[in-house]
PDB file of N, CA and C in Angstrom:
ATOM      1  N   UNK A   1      85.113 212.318  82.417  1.00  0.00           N
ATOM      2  CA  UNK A   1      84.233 211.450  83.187  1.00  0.00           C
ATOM      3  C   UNK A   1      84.538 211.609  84.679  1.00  0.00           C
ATOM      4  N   UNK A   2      83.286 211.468  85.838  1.00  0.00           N
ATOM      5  CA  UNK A   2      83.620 211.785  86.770  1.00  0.00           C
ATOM      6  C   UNK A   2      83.053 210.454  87.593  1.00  0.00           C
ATOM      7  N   UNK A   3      83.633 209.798  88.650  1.00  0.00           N
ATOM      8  CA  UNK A   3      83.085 208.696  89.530  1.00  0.00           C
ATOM      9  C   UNK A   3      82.119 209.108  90.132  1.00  0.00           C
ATOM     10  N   UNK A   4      81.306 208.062  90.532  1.00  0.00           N
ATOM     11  CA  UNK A   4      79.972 207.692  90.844  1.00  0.00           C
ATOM     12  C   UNK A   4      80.305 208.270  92.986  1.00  0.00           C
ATOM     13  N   UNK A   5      81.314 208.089  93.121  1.00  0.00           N
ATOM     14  CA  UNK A   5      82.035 208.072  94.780  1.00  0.00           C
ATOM     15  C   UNK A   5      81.668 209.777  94.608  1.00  0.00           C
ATOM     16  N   UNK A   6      80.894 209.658  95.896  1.00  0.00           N
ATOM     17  CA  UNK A   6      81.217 210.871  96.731  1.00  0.00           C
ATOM     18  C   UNK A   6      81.938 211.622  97.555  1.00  0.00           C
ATOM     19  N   UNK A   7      82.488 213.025  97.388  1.00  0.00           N
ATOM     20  CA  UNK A   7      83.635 213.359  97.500  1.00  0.00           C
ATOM     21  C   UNK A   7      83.478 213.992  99.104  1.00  0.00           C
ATOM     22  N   UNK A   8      82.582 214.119  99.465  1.00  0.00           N
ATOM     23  CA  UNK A   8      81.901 214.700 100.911  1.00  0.00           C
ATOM     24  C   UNK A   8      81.985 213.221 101.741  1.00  0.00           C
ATOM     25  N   UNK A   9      82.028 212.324 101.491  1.00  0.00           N
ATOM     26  CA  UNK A   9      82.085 211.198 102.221  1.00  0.00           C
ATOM     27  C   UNK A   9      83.166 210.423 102.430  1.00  0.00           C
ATOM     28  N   UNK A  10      84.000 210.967 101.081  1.00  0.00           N
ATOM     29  CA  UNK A  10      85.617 210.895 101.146  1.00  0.00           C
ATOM     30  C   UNK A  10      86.618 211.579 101.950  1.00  0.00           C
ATOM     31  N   UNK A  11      85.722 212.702 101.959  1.00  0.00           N
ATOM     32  CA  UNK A  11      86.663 213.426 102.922  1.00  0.00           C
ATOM     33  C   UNK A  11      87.008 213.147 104.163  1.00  0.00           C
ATOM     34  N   UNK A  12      85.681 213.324 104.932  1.00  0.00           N
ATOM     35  CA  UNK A  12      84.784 212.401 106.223  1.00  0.00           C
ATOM     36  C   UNK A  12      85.572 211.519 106.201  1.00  0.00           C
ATOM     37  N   UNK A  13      86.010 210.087 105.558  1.00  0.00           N
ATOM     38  CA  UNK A  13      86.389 209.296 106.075  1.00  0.00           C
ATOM     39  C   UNK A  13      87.691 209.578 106.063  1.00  0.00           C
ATOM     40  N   UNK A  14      88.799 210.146 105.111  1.00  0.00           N
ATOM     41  CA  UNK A  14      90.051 210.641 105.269  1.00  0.00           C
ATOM     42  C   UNK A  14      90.219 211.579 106.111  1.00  0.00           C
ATOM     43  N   UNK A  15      89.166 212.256 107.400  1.00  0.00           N
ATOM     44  CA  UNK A  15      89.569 213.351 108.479  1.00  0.00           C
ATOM     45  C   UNK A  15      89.108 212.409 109.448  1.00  0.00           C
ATOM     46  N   UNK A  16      88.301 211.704 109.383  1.00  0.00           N
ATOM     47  CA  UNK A  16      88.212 210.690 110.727  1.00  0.00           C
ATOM     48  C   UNK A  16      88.743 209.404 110.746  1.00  0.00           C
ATOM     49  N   UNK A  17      88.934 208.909 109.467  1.00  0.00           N
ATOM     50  CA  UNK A  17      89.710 207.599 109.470  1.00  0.00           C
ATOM     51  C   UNK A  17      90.951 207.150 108.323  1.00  0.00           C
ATOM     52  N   UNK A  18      91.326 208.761 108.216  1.00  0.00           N
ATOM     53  CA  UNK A  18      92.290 208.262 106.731  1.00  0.00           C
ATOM     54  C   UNK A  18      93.305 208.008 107.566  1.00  0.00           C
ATOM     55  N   UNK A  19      93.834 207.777 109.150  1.00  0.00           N
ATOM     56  CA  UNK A  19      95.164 206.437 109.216  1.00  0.00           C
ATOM     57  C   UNK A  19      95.072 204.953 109.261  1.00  0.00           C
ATOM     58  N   UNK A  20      93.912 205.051 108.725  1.00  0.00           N
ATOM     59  CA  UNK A  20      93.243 203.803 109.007  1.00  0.00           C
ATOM     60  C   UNK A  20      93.060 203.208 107.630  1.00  0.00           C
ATOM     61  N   UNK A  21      93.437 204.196 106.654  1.00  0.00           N
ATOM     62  CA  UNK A  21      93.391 203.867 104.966  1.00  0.00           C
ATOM     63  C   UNK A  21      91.619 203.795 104.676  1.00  0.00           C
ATOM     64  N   UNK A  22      90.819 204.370 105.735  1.00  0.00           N
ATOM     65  CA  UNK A  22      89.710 203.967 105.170  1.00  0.00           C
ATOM     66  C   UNK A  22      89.296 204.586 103.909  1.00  0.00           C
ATOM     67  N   UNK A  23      89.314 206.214 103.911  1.00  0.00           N
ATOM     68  CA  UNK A  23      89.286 206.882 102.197  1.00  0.00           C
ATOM     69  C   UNK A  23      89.466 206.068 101.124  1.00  0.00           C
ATOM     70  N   UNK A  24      90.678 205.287 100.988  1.00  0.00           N
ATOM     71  CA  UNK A  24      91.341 204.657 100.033  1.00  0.00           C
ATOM     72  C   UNK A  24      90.718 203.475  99.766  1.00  0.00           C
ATOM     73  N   UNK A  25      89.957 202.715 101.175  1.00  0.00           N
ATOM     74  CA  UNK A  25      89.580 201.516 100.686  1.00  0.00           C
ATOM     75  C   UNK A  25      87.727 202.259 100.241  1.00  0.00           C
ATOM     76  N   UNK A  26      87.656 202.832 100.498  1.00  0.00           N
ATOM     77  CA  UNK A  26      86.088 203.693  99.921  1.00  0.00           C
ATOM     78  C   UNK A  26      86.102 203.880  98.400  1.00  0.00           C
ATOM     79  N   UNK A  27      87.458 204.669  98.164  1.00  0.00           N
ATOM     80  CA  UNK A  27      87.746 204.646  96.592  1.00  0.00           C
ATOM     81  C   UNK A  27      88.298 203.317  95.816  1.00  0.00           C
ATOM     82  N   UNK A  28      88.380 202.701  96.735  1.00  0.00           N
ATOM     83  CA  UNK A  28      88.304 200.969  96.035  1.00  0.00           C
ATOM     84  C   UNK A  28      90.515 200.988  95.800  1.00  0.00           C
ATOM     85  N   UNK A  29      91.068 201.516  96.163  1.00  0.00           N
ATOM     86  CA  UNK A  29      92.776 201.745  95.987  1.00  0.00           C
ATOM     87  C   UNK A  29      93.212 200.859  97.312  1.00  0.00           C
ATOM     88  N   UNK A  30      92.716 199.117  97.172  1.00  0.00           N
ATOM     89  CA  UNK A  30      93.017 198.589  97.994  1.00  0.00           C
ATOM     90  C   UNK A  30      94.569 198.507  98.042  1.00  0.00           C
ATOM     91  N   UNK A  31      95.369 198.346  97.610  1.00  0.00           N
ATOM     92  CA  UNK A  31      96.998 198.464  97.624  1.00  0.00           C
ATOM     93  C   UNK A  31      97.436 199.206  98.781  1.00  0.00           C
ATOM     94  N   UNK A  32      97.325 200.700  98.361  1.00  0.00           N
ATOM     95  CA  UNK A  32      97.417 201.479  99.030  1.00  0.00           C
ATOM     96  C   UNK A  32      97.102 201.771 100.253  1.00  0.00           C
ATOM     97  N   UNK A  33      95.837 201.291 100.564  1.00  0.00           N
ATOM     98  CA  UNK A  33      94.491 201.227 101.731  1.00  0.00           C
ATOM     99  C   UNK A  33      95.828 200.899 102.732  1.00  0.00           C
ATOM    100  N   UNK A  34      95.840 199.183 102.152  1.00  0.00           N
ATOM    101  CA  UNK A  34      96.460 198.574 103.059  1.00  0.00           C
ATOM    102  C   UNK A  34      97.916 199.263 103.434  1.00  0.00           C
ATOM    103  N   UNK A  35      98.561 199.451 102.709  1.00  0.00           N
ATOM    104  CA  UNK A  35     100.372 200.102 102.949  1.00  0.00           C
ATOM    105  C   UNK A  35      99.768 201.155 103.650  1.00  0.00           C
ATOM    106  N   UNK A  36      98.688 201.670 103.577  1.00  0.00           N
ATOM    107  CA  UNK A  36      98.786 203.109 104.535  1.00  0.00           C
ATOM    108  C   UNK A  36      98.288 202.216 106.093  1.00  0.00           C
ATOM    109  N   UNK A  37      97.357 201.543 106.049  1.00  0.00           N
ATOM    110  CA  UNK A  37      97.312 200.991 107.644  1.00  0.00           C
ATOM    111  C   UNK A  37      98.143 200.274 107.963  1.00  0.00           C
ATOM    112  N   UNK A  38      99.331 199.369 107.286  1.00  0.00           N
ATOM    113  CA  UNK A  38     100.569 199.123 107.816  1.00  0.00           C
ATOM    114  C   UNK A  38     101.540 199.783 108.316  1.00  0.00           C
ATOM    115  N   UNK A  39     101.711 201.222 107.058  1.00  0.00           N
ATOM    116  CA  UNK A  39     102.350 202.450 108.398  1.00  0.00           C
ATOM    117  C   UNK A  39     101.971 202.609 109.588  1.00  0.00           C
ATOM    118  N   UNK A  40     100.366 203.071 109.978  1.00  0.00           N
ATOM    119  CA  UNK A  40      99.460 203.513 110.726  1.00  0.00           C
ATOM    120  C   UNK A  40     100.035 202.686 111.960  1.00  0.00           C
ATOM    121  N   UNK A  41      99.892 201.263 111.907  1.00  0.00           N
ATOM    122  CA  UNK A  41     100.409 200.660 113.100  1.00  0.00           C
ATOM    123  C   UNK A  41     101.710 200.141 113.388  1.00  0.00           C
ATOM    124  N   UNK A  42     102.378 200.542 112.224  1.00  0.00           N
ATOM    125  CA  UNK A  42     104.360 200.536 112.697  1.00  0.00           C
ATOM    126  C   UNK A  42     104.640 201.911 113.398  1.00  0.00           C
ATOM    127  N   UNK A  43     105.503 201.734 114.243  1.00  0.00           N
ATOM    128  CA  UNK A  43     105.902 203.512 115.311  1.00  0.00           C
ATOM    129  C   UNK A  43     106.645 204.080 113.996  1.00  0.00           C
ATOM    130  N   UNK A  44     107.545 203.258 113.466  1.00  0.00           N
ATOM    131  CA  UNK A  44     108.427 204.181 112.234  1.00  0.00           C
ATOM    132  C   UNK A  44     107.409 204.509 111.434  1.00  0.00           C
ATOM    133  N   UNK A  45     106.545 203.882 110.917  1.00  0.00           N
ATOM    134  CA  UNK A  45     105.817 204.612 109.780  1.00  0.00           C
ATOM    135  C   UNK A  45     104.793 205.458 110.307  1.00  0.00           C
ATOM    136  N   UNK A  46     104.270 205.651 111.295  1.00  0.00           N
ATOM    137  CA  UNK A  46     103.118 206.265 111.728  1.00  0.00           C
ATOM    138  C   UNK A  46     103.351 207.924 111.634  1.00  0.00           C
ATOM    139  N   UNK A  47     104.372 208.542 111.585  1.00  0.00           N
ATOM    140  CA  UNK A  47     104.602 209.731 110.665  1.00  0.00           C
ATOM    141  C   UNK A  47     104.464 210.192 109.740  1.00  0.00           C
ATOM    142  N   UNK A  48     104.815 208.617 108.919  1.00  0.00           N
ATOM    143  CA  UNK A  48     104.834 208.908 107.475  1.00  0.00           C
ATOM    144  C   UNK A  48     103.092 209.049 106.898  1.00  0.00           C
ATOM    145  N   UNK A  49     102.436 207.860 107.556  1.00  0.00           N
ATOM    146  CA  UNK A  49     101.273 208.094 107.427  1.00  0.00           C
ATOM    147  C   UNK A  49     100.667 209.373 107.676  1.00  0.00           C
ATOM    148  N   UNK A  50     100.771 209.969 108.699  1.00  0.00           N
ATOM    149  CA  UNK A  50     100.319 211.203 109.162  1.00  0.00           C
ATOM    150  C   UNK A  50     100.557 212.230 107.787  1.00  0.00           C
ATOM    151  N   UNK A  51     101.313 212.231 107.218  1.00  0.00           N
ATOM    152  CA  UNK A  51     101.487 213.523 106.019  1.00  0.00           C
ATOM    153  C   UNK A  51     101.121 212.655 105.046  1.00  0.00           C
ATOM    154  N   UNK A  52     101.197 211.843 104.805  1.00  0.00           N
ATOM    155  CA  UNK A  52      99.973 211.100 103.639  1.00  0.00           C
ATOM    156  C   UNK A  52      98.810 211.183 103.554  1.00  0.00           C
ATOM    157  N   UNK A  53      98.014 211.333 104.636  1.00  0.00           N
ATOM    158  CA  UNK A  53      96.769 211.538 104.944  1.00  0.00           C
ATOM    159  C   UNK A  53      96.540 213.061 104.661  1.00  0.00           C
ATOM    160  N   UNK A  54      97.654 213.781 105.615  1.00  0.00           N
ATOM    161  CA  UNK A  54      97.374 215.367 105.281  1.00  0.00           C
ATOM    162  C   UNK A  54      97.344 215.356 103.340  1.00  0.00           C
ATOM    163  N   UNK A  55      98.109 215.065 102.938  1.00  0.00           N
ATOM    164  CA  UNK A  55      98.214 215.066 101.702  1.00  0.00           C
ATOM    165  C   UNK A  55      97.009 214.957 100.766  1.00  0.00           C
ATOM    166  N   UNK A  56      96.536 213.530 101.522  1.00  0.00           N
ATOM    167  CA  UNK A  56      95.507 212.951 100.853  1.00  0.00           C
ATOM    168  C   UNK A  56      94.278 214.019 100.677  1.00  0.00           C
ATOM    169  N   UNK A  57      93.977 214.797 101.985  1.00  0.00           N
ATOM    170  CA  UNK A  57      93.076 215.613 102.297  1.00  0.00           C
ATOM    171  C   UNK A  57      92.881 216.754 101.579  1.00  0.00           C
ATOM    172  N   UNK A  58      94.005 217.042 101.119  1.00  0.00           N
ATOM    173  CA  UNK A  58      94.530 218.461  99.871  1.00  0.00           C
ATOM    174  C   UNK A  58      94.108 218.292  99.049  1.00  0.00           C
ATOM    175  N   UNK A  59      94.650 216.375  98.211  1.00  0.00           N
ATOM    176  CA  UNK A  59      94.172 216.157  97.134  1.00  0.00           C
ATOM    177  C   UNK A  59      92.910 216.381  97.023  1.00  0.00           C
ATOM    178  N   UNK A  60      91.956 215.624  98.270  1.00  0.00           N
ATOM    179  CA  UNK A  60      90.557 215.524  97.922  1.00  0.00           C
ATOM    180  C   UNK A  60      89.887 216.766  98.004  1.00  0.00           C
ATOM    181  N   UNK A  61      90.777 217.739  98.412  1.00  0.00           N
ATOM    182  CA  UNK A  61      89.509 219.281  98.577  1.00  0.00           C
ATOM    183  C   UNK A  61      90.135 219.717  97.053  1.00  0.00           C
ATOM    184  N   UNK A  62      91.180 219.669  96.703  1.00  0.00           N
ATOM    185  CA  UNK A  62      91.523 220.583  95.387  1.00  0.00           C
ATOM    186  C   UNK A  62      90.487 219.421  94.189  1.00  0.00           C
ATOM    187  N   UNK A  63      90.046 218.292  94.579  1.00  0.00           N
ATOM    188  CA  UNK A  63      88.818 217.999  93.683  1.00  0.00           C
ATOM    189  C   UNK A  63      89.639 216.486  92.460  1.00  0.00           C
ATOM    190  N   UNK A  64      91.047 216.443  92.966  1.00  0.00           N
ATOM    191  CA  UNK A  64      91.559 215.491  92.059  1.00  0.00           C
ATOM    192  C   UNK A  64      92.098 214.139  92.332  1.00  0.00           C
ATOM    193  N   UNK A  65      91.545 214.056  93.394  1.00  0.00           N
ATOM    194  CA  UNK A  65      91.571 212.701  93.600  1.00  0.00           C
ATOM    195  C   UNK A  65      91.411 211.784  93.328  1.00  0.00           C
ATOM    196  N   UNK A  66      91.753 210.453  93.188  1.00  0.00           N
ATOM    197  CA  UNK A  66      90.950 209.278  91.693  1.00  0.00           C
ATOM    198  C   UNK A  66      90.835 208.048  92.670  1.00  0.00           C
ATOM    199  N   UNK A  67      89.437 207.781  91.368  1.00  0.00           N
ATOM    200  CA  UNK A  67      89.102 206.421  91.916  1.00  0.00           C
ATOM    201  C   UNK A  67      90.143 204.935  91.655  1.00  0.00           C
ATOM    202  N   UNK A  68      89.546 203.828  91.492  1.00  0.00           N
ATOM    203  CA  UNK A  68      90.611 202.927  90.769  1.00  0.00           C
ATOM    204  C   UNK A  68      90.429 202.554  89.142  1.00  0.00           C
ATOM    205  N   UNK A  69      89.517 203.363  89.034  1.00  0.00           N
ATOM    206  CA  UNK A  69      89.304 203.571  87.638  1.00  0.00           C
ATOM    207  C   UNK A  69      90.008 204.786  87.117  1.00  0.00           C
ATOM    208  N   UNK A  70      90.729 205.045  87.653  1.00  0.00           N
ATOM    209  CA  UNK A  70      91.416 206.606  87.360  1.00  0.00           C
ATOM    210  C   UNK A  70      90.335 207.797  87.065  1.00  0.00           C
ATOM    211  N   UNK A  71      89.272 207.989  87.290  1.00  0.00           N
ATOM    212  CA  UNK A  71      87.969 209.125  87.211  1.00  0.00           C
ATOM    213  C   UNK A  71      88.434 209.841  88.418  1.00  0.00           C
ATOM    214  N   UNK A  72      87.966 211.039  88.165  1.00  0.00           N
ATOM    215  CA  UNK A  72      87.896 211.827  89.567  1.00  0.00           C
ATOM    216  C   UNK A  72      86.448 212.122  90.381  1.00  0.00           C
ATOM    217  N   UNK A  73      87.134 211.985  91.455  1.00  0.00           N
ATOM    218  CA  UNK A  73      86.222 211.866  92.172  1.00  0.00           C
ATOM    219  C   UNK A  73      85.539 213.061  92.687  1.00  0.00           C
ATOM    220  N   UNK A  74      84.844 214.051  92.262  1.00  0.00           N
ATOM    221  CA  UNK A  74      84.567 215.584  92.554  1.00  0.00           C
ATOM    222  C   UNK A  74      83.210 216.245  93.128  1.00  0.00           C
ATOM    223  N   UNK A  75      82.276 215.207  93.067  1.00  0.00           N
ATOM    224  CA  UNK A  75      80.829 215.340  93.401  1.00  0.00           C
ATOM    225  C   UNK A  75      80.607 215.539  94.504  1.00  0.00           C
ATOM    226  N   UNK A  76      80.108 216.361  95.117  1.00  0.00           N
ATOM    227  CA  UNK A  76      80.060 216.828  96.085  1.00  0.00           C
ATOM    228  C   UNK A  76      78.747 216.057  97.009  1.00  0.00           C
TER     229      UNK A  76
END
């Protein structure tokens, strides 16, 4: 099964706003959303965020990224 979320709009928001956790709150992974914009605006974590995001961006081009339904999100 594959989510209804588009993966072209996921991206978009994880290259223009994934320190901002926006990707995450798009895929509905509010938890996360938030711990990633709490890094985003601590100086110590704002690194860490930075390769989370890169990360995130990998996940979403290699196509396996999940929603909070655990589906992937792959639709272009």
């Amino acid at each position: 099964m594959k989510s209804q979320k588009n993966k072209t709009a996921l991206f978009l928001f994880a290259f223009f706003l994934g320190l901002f956790g926006a990707h995450r709150f798009y895929a509905q992974r509010g938890p996360t959303a938030i711990l990633l914009l709490l890094l985003t605006l601590s100086m110590i974590g704002f690194p860490i965020a930075c390769v989370w995001v890169l990360i995130d961006l990998i996940i979403i081009l290699s196509g396996t990224f999940k929603d909070k339904d655990g589906l992937s999100i792959s639709n272009w």
